[in-house]
Protein backbone atom coordinates (compact mmCIF):
# COMPACT_ATOMS: atom_id res chain seq x y z
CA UNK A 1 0.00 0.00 0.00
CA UNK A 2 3.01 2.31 1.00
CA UNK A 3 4.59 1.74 -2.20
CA UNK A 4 1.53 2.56 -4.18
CA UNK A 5 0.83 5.72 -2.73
CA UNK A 6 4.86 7.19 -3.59
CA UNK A 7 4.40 5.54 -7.31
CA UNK A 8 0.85 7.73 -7.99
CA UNK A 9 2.14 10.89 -6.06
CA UNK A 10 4.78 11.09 -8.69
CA UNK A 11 2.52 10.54 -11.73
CA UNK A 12 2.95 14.16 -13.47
CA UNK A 13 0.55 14.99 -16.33
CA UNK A 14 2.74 16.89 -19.28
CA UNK A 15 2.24 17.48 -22.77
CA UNK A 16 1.64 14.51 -25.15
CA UNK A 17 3.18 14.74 -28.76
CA UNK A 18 4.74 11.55 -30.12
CA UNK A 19 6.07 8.13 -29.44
CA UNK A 20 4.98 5.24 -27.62
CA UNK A 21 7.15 5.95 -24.29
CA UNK A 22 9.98 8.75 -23.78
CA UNK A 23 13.40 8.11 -23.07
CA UNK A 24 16.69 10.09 -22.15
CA UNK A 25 19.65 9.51 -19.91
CA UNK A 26 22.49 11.69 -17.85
CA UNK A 27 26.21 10.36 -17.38
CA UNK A 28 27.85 11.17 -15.03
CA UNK A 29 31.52 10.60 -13.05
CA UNK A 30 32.03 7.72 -11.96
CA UNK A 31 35.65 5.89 -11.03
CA UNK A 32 38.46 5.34 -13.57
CA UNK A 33 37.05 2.58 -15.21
CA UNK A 34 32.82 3.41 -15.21
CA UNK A 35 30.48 6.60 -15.12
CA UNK A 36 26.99 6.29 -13.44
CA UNK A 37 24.18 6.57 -16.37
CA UNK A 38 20.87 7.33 -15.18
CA UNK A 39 18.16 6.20 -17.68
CA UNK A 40 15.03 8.28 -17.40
CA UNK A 41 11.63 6.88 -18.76
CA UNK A 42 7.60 8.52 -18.87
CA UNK A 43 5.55 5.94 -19.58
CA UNK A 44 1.62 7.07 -20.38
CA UNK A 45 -0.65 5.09 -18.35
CA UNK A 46 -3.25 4.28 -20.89
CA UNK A 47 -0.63 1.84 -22.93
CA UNK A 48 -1.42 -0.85 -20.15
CA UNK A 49 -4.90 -2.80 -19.92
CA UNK A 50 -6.39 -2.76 -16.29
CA UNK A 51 -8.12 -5.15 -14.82
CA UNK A 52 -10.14 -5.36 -11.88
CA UNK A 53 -9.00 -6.03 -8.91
CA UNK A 54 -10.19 -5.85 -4.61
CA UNK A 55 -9.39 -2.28 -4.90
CA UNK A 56 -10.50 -0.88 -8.11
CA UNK A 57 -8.55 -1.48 -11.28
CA UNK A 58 -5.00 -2.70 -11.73
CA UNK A 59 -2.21 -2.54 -14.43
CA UNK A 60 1.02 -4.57 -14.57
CA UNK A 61 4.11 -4.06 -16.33
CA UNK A 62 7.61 -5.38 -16.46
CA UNK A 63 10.52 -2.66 -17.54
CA UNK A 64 14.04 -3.67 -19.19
CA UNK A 65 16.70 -1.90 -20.02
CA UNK A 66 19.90 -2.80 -21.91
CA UNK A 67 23.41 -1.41 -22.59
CA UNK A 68 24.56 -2.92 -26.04
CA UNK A 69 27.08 -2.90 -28.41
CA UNK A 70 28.13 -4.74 -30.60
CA UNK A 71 25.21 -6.78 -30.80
CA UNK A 72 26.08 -7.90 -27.30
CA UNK A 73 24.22 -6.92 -24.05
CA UNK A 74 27.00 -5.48 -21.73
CA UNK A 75 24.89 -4.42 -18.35
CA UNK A 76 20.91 -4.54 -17.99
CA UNK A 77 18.41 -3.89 -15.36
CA UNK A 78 14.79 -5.80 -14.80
CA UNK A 79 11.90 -4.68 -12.64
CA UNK A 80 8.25 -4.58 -12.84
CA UNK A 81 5.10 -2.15 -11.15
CA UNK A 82 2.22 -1.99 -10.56
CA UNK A 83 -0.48 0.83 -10.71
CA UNK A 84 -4.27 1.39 -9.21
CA UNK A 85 -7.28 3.39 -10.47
CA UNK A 86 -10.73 3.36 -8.54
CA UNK A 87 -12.04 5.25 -12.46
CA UNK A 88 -10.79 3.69 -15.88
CA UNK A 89 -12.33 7.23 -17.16
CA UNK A 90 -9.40 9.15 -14.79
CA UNK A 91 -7.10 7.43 -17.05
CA UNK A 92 -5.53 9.30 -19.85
CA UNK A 93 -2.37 9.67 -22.46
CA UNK A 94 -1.57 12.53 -21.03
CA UNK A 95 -0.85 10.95 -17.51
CA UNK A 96 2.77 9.97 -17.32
CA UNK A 97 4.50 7.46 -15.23
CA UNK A 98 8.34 8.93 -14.07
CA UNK A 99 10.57 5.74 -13.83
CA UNK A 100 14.80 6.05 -13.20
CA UNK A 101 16.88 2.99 -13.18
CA UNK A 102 20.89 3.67 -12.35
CA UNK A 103 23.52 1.76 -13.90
CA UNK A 104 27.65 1.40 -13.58
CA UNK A 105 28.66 1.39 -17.14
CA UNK A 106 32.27 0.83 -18.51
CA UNK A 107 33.16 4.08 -20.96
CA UNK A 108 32.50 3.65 -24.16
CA UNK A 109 29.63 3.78 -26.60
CA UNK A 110 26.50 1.98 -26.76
CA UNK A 111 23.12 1.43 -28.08
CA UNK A 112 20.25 2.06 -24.75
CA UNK A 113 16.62 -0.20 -25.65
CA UNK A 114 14.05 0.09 -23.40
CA UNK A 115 11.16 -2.03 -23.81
CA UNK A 116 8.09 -1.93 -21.44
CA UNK A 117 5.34 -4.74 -21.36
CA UNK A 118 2.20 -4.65 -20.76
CA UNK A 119 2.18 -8.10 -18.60
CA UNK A 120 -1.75 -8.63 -18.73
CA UNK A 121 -1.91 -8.23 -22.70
CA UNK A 122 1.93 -9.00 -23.35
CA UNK A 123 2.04 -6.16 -25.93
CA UNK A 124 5.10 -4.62 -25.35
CA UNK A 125 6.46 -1.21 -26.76
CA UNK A 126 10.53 -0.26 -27.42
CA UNK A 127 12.52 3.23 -27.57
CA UNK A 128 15.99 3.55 -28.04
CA UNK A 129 18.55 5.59 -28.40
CA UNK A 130 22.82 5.96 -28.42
CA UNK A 131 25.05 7.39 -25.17
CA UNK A 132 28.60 8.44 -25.17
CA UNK A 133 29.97 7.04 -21.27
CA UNK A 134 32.74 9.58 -21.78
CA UNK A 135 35.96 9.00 -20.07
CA UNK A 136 35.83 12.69 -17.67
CA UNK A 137 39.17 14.45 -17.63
CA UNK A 138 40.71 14.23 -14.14
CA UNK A 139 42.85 17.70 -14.57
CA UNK A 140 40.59 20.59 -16.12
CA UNK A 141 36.98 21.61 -15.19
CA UNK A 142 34.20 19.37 -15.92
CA UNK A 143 30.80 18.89 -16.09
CA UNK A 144 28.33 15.75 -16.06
CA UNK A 145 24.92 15.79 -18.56
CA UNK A 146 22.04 18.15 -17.61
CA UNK A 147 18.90 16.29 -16.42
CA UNK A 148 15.70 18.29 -17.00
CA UNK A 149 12.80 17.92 -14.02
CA UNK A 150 9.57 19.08 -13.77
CA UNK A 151 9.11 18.55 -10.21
CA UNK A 152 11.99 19.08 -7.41
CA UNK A 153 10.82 19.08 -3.71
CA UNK A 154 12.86 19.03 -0.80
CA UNK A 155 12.08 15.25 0.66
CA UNK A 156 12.72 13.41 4.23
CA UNK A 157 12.00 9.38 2.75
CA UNK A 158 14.97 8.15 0.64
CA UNK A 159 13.69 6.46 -2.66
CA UNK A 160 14.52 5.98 -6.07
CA UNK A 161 14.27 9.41 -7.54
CA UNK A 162 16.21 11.37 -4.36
CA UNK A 163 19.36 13.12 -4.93
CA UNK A 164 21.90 12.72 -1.70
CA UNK A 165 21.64 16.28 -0.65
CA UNK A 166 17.85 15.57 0.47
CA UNK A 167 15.69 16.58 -2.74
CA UNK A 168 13.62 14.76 -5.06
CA UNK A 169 14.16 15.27 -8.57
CA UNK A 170 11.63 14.00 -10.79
CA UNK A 171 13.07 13.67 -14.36
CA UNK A 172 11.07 14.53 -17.23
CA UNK A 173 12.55 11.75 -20.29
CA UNK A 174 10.04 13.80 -22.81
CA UNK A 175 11.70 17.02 -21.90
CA UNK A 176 8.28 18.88 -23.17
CA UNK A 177 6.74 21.62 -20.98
CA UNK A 178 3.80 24.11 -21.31
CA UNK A 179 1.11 25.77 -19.33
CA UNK A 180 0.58 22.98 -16.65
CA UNK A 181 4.32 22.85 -15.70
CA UNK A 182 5.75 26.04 -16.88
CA UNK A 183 9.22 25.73 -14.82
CA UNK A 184 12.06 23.66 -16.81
CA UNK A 185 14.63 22.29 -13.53
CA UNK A 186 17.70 21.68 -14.03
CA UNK A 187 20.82 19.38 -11.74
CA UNK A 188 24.07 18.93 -13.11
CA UNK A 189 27.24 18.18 -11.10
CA UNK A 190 30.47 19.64 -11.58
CA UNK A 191 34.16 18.38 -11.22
CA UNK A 192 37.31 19.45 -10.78
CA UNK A 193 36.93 22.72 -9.27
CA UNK A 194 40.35 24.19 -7.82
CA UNK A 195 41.01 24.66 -4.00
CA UNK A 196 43.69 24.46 -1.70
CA UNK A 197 45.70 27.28 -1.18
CA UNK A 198 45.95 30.47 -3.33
CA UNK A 199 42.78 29.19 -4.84
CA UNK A 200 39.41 31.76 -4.91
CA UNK A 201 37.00 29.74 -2.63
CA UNK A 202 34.33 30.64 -4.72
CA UNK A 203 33.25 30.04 -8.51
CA UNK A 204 30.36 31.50 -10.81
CA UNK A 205 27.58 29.60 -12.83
CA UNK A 206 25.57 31.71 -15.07
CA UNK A 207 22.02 29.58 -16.40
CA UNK A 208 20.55 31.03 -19.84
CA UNK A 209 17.79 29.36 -22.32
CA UNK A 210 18.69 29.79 -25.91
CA UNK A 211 16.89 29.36 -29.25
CA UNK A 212 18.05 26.44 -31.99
CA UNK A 213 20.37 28.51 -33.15
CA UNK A 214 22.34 29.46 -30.06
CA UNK A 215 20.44 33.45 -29.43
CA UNK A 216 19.85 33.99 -25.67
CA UNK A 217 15.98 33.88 -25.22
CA UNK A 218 16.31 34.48 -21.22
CA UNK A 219 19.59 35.52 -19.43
CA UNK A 220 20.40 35.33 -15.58
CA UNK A 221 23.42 37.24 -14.01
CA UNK A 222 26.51 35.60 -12.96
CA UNK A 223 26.12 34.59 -9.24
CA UNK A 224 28.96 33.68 -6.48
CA UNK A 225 29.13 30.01 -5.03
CA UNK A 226 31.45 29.37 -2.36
CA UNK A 227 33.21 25.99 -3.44
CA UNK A 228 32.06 23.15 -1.17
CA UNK A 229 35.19 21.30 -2.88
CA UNK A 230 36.65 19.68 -6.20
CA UNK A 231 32.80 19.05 -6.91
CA UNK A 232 29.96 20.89 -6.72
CA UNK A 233 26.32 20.70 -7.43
CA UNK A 234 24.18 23.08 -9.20
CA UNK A 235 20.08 22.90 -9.79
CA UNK A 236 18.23 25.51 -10.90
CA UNK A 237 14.49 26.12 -11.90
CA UNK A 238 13.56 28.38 -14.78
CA UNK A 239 10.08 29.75 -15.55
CA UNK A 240 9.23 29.99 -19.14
CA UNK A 241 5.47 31.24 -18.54
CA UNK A 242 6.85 33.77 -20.94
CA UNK A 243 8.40 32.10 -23.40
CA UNK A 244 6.24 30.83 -27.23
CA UNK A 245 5.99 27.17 -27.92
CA UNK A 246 8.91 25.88 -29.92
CA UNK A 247 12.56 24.45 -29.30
CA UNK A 248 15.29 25.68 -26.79
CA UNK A 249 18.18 25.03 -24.90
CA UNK A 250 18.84 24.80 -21.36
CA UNK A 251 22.31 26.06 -20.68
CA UNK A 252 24.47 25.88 -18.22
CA UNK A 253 28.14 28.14 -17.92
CA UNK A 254 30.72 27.54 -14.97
CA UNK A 255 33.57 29.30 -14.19
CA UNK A 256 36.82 28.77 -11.98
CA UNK A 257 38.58 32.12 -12.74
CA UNK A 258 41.74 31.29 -10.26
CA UNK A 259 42.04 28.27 -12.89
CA UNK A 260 41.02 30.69 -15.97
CA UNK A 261 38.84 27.63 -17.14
CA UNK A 262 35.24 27.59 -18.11
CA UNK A 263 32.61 24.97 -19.23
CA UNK A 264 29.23 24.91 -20.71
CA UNK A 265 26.07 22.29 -20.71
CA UNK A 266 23.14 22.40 -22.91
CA UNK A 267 20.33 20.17 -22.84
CA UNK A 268 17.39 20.50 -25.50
CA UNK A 269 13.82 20.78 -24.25
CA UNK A 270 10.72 21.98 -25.87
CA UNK A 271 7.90 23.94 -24.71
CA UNK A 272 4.25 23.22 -26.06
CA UNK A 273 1.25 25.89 -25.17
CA UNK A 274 -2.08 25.31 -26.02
CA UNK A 275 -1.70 28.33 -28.34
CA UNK A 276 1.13 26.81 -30.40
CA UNK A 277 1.53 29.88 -32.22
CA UNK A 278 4.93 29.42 -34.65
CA UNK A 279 5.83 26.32 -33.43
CA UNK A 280 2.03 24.63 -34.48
CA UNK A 281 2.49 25.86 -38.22
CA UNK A 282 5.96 25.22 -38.76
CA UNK A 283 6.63 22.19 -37.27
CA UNK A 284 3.77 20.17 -36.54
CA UNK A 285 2.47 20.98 -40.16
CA UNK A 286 -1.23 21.76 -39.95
CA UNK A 287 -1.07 23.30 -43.50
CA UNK A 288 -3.62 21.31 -44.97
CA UNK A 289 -1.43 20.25 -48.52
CA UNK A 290 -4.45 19.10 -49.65
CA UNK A 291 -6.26 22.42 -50.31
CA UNK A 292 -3.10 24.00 -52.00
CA UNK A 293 -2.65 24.60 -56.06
CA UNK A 294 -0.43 22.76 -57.72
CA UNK A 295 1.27 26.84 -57.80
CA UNK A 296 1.26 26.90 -54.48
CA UNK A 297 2.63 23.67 -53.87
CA UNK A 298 5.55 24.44 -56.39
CA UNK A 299 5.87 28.00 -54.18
CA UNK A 300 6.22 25.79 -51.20
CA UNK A 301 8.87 23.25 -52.61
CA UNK A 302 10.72 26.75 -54.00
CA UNK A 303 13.57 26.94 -51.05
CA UNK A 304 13.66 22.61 -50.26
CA UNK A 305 15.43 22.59 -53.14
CA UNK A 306 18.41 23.64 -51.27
CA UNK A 307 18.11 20.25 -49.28
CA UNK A 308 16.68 18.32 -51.88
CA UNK A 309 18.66 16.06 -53.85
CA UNK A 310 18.75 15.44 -57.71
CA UNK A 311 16.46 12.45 -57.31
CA UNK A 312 13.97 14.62 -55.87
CA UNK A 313 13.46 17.59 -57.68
CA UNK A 314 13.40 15.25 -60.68
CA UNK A 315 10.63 13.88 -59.39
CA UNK A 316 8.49 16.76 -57.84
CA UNK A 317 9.46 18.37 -61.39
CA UNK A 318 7.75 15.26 -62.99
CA UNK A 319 4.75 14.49 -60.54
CA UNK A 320 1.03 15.25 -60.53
CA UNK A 321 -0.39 17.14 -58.11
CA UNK A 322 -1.34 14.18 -55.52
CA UNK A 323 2.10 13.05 -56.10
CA UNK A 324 3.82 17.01 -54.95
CA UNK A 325 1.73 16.99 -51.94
CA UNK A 326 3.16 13.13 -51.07
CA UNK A 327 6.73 14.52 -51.55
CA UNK A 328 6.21 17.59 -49.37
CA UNK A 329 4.45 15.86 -46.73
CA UNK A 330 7.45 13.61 -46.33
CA UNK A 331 10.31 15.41 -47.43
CA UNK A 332 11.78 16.17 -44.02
CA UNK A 333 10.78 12.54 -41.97
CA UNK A 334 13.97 10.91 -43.44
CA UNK A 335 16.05 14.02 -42.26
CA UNK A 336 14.91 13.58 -38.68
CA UNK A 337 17.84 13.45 -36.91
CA UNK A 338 16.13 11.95 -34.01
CA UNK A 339 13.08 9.98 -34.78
CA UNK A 340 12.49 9.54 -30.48
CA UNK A 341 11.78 12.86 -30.06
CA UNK A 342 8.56 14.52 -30.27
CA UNK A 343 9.87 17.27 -33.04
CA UNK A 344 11.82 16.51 -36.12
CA UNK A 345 14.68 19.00 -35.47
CA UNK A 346 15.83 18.94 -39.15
CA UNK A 347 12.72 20.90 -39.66
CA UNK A 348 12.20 23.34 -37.19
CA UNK A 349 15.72 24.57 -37.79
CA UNK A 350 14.29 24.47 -41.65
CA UNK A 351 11.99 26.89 -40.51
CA UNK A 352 13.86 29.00 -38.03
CA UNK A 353 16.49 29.62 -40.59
CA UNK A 354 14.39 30.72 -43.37
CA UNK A 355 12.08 32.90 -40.71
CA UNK A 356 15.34 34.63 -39.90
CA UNK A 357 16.63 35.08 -44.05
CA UNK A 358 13.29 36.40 -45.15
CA UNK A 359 13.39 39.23 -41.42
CA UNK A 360 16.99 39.78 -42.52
CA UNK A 361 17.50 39.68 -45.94
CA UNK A 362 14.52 40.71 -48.10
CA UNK A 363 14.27 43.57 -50.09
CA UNK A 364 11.52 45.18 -52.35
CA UNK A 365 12.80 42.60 -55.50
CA UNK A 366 13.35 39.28 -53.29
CA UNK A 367 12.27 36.82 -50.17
CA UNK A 368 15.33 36.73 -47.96
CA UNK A 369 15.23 32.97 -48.36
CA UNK A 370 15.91 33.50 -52.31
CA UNK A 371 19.26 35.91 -51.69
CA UNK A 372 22.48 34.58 -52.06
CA UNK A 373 22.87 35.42 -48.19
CA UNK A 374 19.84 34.11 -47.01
CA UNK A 375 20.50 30.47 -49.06
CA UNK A 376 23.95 30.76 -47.48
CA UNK A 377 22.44 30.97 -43.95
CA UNK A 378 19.71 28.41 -44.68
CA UNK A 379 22.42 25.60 -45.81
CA UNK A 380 24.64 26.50 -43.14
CA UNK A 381 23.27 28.32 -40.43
CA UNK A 382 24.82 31.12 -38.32
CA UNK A 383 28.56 32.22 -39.21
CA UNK A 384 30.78 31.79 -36.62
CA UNK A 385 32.06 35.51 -37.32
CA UNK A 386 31.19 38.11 -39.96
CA UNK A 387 34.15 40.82 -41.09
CA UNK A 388 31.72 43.86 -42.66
CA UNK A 389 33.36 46.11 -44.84
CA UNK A 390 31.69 49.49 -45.37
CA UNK A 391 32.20 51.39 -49.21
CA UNK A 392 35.06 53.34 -49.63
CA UNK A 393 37.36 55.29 -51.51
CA UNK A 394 39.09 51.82 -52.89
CA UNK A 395 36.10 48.97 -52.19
CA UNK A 396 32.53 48.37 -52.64
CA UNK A 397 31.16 47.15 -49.69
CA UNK A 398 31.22 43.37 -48.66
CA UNK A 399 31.39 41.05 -46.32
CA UNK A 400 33.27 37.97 -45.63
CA UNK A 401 31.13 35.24 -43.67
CA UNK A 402 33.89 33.10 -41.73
CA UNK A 403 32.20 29.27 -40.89
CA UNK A 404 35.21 27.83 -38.67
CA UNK A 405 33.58 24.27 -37.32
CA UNK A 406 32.47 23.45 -41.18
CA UNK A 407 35.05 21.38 -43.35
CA UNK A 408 37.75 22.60 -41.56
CA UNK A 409 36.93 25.97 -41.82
CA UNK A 410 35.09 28.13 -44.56
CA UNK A 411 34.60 31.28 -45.54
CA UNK A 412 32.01 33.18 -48.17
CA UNK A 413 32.46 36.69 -49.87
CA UNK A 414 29.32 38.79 -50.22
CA UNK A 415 29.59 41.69 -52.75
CA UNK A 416 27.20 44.71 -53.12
CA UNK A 417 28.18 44.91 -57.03
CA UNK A 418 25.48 47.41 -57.77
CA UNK A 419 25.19 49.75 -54.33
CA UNK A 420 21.97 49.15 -53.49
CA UNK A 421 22.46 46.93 -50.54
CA UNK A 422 21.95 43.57 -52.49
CA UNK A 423 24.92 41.27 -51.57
CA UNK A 424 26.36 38.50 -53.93
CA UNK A 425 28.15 35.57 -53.59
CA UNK A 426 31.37 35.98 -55.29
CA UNK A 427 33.89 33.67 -53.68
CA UNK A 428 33.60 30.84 -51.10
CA UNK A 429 36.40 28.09 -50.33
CA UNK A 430 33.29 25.46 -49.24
CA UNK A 431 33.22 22.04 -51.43
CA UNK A 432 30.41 22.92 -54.21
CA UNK A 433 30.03 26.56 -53.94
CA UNK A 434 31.01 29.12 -56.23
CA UNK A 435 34.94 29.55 -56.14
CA UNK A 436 36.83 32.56 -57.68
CA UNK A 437 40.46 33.05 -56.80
CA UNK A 438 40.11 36.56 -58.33
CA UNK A 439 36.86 37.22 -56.08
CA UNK A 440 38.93 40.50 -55.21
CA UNK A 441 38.38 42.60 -58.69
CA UNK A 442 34.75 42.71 -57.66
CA UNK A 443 35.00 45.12 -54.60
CA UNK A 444 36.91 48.04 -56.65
CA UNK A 445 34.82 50.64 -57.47
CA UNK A 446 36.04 51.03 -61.02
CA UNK A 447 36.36 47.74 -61.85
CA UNK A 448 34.55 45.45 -65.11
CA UNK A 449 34.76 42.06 -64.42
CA UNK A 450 34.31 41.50 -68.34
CA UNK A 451 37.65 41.98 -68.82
CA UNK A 452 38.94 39.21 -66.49
């Protein structure tokens, strides 16, 4: 009875967008051999069949999960639960069950499947999904995975989801929030701080939530810790009443300044309102394809063709109209990067990047999206620096977009050939862009490139 009563307390009720079960994990330090994974699950309650019992209704299930590689389990864990309901109608998708199983894993990488079965119908359902056990440096600052929570509560009884410093944190494996919990917490640990003499006793943490792209969306000030050793603990709760539906990051930035080091965490969450403004029509597609012209279907295929391949636009060039909506509706499902989460990211940053061309880059003659900077920024995102070069005396004005984690490092020239504030692509050294060694002739004010 004791046990039951813990279990439902801890039954939070979250937004519901895909997938069977969620899934995530956190490494963190372990010894020199093995880091401690903790493997976070929400399992809806209306997968199981309930059946009645002395008490109401019951549901059984049996959990597994399994560290492989190389087609070869290397550690697993078993267990099983069970849970009441005096109302089948109480019972809903949007219930989730929060379930944590730890492990002591050997470094390395592996493959995490987690199957759950239903043990009165047998059904059974299966997520899974890769984790680096990362071998933690022993002589510069570190820092363990973030794990998101969207309950914390300080707690007397010890059980299975208490941290040792007295606080239950309830992890949330879909890492979706909205209106009914509206505060994202966050626990990370951190290693390797300096002490000992002529050592600062203190260090700073600064917590921020960024867009896709990396732009701070919410920004706290640095704050003073006093160092309770080489390791510390940090957990912090951010409210994001204010923040639209769509996909952020959670990040975390330490800093030892007696060491001059510094380190910074991200974790990935989304947030999904009822009003689902943006995030509803760009990424959960409720444009109804099938009420769109064959013209406006083309209009919307217009800037995939920068992700498309030749196979595709051959087709969508050849197909009927049933046949354009079919490709469109399916273009970006085999670009999902990650098929377990509830958005496909490939998408989203799709439509982030061409939001952010056609604010930035349109003028009176053409969409952002179709400039030679805005297909630049679509393909490849945010430069990691821009060098802007106003007109002068000797140049035109340009710009030189500088891409340094991309093949190496890359760089494109932008040229305002006309001066009207239109930039071109004259130069880039990136694998099937335009390349001219001369790109220089372009910015001189007196120059014709017909003679070169």
């Amino acid at each position: 009875m004791k046990t039951r009563t813990v279990f439902l307390l801890f039954t939070l009720t979250i937004a519901t967008l895909a997938a069977d079960f969620d899934l995530d994990y956190a490494v963190f330090r372990g010894d020199e051999s093995n880091d401690i994974v903790e493997v976070y699950l929400m399992i809806p309650r209306n997968l199981f069949q309930f059946v009645p019992d002395d008490e109401g209704f019951r549901s059984n299930a049996l959990v597994r999960v399994a560290f492989t590689s190389d087609d070869s389990v290397r550690q697993m864990k078993e267990w099983s639960f069970t849970d009441w309901t005096d109302d089948l109608q109480k019972i809903s998708a949007s219930q989730k069950i929060p379930d944590i199983v730890t492990l002591t894993v050997p470094k390395g990488n592996y493959r995490i499947i987690a199957i759950v079965i239903d043990l009165n119908t047998k059904k059974s359902f299966r997520q899974e999904t890769d984790v680096d056990v990362r071998d933690f440096a022993s002589n510069k600052l570190e820092m363990s995975d973030i794990q998101l929570s969207g309950q914390v509560s300080p707690t007397k009884d010890q059980n299975k989801f208490s941290k040792y410093f007295n606080y239950d944190i309830i992890p949330n494996a879909s890492n979706v929030y909205g209106e009914h919990n509206a505060k994202v917490w966050a626990f990370c640990e951190i290693y390797n701080l300096k002490t000992g003499e002529g050592q600062q006793d203190v260090y700073q943490v600064q917590y921020a939530i960024t867009d896709i792209n990396g732009g701070i969306v919410q920004l706290n000030d640095w704050i003073n810790k006093k160092k309770p050793g080489t390791s510390a603990v940090e957990i912090k709760g951010v409210d994001i009443t204010d923040i639209h539906s769509g996909l952020y990051q959670f990040q975390i930035t330490v800093r030892d300044e007696n060491a001059n080091e510094e380190i910074v965490g991200s974790k990935r969450f989304y947030i999904a309102k009822n009003d689902q403004d943006k995030f509803t029509a760009q990424s959960i597609k409720e444009v109804n394809l099938s009420s769109l012209s064959e013209s406006e279907l083309d209009a919307l295929f217009d800037p995939l063709k920068y992700f498309a391949n030749d196979k595709e636009r051959r087709m969508f060039r050849k197909s009927n109209v049933d046949g354009k909506r079919t490709i469109i509706a399916n273009f970006w499902e085999t670009r999902d990067p990650d098929p377990s989460t509830p958005l496909n990211e490939a998408e989203y940053q799709y439509q982030q990047r061409k939001a952010y061309a056609d604010l930035h880059f349109s003028s009176q003659q053409k969409e952002g999206w179709r400039t030679d900077r805005g297909r630049i920024y679509m393909i490849y995102g945010e430069p990691s620096e821009i060098e802007r070069f106003p007109s002068s005396l000797e140049t035109k004005p340009y710009q030189i977009w500088h891409y340094y984690e991309i093949e190496g490092g890359i760089y494109f020239v932008f040229v305002d050939k006309t001066g009207f504030g239109m930039l071109e692509l004259v130069h880039s050294t990136a694998r099937n862009e335009l390349q001219d060694e001369n790109w220089e002739r372009w910015i001189r004010p007196n120059s014709d490139s017909r003679f070169y």
